[in-house]
Protein backbone atom coordinates (compact mmCIF):
# COMPACT_ATOMS: atom_id res chain seq x y z
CA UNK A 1 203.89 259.57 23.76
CA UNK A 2 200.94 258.14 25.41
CA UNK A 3 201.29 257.01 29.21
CA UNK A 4 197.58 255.13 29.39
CA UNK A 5 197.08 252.33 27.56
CA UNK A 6 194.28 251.01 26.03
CA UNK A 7 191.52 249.30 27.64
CA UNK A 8 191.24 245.63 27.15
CA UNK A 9 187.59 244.92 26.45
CA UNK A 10 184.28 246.69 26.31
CA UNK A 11 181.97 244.05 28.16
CA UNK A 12 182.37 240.97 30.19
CA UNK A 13 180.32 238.76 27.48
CA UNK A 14 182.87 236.45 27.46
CA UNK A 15 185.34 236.11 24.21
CA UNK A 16 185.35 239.63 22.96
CA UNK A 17 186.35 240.83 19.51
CA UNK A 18 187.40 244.36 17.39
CA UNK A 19 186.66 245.00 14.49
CA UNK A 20 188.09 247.65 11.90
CA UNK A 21 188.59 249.18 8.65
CA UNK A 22 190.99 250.76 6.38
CA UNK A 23 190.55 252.46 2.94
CA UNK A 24 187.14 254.44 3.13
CA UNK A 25 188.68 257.44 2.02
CA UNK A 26 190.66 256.17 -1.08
CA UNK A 27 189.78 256.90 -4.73
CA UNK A 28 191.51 253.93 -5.94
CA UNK A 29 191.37 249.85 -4.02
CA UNK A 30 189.28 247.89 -2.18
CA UNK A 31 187.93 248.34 1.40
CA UNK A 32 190.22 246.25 4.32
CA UNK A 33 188.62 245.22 7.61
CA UNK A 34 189.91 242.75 10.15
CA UNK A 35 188.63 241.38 13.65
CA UNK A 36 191.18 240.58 16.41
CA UNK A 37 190.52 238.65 19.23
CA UNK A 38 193.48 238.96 21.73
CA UNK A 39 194.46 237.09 24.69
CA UNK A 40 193.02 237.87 27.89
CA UNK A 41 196.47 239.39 28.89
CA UNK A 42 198.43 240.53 26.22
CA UNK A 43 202.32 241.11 26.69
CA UNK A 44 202.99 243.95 28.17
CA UNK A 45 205.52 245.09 25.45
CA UNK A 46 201.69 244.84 22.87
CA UNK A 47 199.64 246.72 25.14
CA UNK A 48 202.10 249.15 25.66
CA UNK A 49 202.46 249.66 22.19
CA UNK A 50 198.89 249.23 20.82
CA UNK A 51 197.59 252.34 19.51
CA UNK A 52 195.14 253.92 16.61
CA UNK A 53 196.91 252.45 13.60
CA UNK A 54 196.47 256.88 12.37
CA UNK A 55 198.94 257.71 15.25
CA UNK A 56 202.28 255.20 14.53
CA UNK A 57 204.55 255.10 12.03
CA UNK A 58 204.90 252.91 9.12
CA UNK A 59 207.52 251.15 10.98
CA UNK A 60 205.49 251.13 14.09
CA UNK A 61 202.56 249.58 12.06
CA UNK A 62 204.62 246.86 10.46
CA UNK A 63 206.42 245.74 13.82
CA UNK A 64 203.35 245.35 15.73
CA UNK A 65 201.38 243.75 12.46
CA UNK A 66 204.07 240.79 13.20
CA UNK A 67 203.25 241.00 17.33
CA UNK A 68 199.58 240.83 16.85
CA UNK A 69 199.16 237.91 14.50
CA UNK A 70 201.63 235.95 16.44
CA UNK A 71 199.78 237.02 19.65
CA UNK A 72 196.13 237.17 19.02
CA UNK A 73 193.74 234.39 19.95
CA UNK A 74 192.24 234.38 16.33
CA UNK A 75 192.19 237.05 13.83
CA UNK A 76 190.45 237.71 10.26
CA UNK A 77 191.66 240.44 7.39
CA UNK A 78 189.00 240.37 4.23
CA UNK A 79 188.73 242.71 1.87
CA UNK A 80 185.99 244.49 -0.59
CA UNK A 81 187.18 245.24 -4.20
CA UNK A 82 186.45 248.96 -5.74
CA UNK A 83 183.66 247.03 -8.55
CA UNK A 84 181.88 246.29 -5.35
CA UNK A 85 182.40 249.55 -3.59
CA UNK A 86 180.75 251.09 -6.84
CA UNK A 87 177.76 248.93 -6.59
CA UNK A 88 176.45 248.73 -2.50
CA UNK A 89 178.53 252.10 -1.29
CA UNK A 90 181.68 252.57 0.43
CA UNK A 91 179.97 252.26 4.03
CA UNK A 92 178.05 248.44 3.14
CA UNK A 93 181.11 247.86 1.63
CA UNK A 94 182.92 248.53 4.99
CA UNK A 95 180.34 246.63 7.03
CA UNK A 96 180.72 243.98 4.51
CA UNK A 97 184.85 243.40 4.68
CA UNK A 98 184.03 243.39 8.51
CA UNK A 99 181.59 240.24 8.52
CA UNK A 100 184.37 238.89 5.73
CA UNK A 101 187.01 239.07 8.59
CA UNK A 102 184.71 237.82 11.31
CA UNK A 103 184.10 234.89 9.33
CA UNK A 104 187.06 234.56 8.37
CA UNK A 105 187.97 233.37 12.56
CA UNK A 106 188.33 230.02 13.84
CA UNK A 107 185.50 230.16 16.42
CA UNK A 108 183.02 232.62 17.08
CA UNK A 109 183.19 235.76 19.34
CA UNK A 110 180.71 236.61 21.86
CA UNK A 111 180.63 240.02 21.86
CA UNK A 112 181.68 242.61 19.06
CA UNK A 113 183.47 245.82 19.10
CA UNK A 114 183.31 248.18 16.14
CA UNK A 115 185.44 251.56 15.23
CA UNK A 116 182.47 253.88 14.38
CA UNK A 117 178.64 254.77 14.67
CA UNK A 118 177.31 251.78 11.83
CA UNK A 119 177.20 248.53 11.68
CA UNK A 120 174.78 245.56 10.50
CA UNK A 121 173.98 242.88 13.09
CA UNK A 122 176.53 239.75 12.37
CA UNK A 123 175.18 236.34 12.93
CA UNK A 124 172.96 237.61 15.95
CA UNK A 125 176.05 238.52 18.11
CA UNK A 126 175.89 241.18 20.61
CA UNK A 127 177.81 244.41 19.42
CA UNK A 128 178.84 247.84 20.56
CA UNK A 129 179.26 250.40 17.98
CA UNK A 130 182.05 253.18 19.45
CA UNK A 131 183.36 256.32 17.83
CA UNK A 132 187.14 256.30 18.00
CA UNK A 133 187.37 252.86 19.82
CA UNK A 134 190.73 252.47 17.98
CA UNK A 135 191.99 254.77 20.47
CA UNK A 136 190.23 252.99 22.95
CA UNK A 137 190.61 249.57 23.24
CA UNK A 138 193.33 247.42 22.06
CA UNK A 139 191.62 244.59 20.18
CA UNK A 140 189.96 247.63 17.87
CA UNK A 141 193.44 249.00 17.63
CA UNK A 142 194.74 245.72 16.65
CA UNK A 143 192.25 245.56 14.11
CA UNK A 144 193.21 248.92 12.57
CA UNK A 145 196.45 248.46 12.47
CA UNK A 146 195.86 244.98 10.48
CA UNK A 147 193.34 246.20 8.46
CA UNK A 148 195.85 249.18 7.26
CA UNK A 149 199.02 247.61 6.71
CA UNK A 150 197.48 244.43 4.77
CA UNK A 151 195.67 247.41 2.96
CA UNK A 152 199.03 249.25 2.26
CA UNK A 153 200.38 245.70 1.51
CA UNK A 154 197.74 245.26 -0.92
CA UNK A 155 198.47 248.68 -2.55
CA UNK A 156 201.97 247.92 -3.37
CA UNK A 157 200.56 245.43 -5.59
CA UNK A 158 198.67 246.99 -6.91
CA UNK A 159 201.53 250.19 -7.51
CA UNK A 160 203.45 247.61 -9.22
CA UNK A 161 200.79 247.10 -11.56
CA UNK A 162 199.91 250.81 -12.29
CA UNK A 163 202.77 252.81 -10.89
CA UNK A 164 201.77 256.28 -12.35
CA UNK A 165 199.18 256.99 -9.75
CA UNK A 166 201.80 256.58 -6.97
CA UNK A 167 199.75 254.38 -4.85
CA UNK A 168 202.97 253.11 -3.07
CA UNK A 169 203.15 256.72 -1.56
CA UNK A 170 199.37 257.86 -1.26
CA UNK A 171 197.38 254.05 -0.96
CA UNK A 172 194.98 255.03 -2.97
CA UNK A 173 193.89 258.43 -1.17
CA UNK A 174 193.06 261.72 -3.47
CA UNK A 175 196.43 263.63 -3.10
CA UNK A 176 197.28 266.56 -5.06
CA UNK A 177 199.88 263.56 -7.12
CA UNK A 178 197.17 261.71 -7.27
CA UNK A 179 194.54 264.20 -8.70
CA UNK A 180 196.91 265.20 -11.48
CA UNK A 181 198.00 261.28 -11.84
CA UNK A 182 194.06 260.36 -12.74
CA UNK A 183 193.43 264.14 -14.48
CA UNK A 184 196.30 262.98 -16.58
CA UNK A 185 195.79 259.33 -17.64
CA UNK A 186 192.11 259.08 -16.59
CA UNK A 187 190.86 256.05 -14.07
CA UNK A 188 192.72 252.73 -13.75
CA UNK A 189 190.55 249.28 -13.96
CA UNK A 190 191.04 249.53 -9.85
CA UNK A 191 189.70 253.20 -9.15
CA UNK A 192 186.49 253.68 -7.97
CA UNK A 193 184.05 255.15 -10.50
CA UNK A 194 181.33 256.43 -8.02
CA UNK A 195 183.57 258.81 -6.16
CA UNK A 196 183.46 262.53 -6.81
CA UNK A 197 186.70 263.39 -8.51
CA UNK A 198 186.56 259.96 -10.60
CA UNK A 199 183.35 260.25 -11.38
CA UNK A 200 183.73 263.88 -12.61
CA UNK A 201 186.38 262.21 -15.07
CA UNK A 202 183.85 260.26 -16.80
CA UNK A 203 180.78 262.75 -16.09
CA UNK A 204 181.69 265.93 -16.38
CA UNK A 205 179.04 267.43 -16.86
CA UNK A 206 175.82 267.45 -14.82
């Protein structure tokens, strides 16, 4: 259980946003990001709650998916397909779905928070760059937890489609089910072809 909750903001700039990803990791879907803007005084029943998206439950996640888009000020969830991955990297790809979901808000934040140590400048905004700030502040943990549970959304789908790789289980990430899934069948039209144990598939030899 964790008895201190998250910190509200990062500066005093004014109207303050986090930003996060979800997905880096996978073999198999696009990259997620969203940017959450929240009220200047959340409930008390949100901030008590808000944590790294890594740390709740799938339940957890879903419930306060629901508070947080009814809540926020203004949010943004975009998304960065595996072809793309493939072609600019998994990290501009990241970077990218985050300036997706900052555009994708109704006005324009003063001040930016991002998960992590990279990030591209977005529209000349002032931004902080902060390793584990999804366990830090609450706007960044919004953001996670939107960014993963449209992702696992998203994955579902995408299960549906191809159901062999088990992606409504693993999302996409290199599990031993997984590994023996792709081994077996080879890649799907939504895996990503750059990425070691795909790409082995394909090249095997070097």
């Amino acid at each position: 259980m964790r008895y201190i909750l998250l910190k509200e903001s990062l500066s005093i700039q004014g109207i303050e946003a986090g930003c996060d990803e979800a997905g880096r990791g996978c073999l198999a879907g696009p990259v997620f990001a969203a940017a959450v803007i929240l009220p200047s005084r959340p409930s008390a029943l949100l901030a008590e709650m808000l944590d790294d998206s890594k740390r709740l439950t799938v339940h957890m996640r879903n419930k306060l998916r629901l508070m947080i888009e009814n809540e926020a000020q203004a949010f943004g969830v975009a998304r960065v397909d595996a072809t793309l991955v493939d072609k600019i990297n998994v990290l501009n790809a990241s970077i990218r779905a985050m300036h997706l979901a900052l555009e994708k808000l109704p006005f324009v934040p003063q001040f930016i928070v991002v998960d992590g140590n990279r990030f591209k400048p977005y529209k000349d905004i002032p931004h902080a760059c902060v390793v584990k700030a999804d366990a830090i502040f609450m706007h960044v943990a919004a953001a996670s937890i939107l960014a993963k549970t449209w992702r696992d959304a998203y994955m579902q789908q995408l299960h549906d489609e191809y159901p062999h790789y088990g992606w409504d289980k693993n999302k996409g990430y290199p599990t031993p089910a997984h590994l023996k899934a792709l081994n077996d069948l080879g890649p799907s039209p939504y895996h990503r072809l750059t990425f070691g144990p795909v790409h082995q598939l394909r090249f095997p030899f070097p």
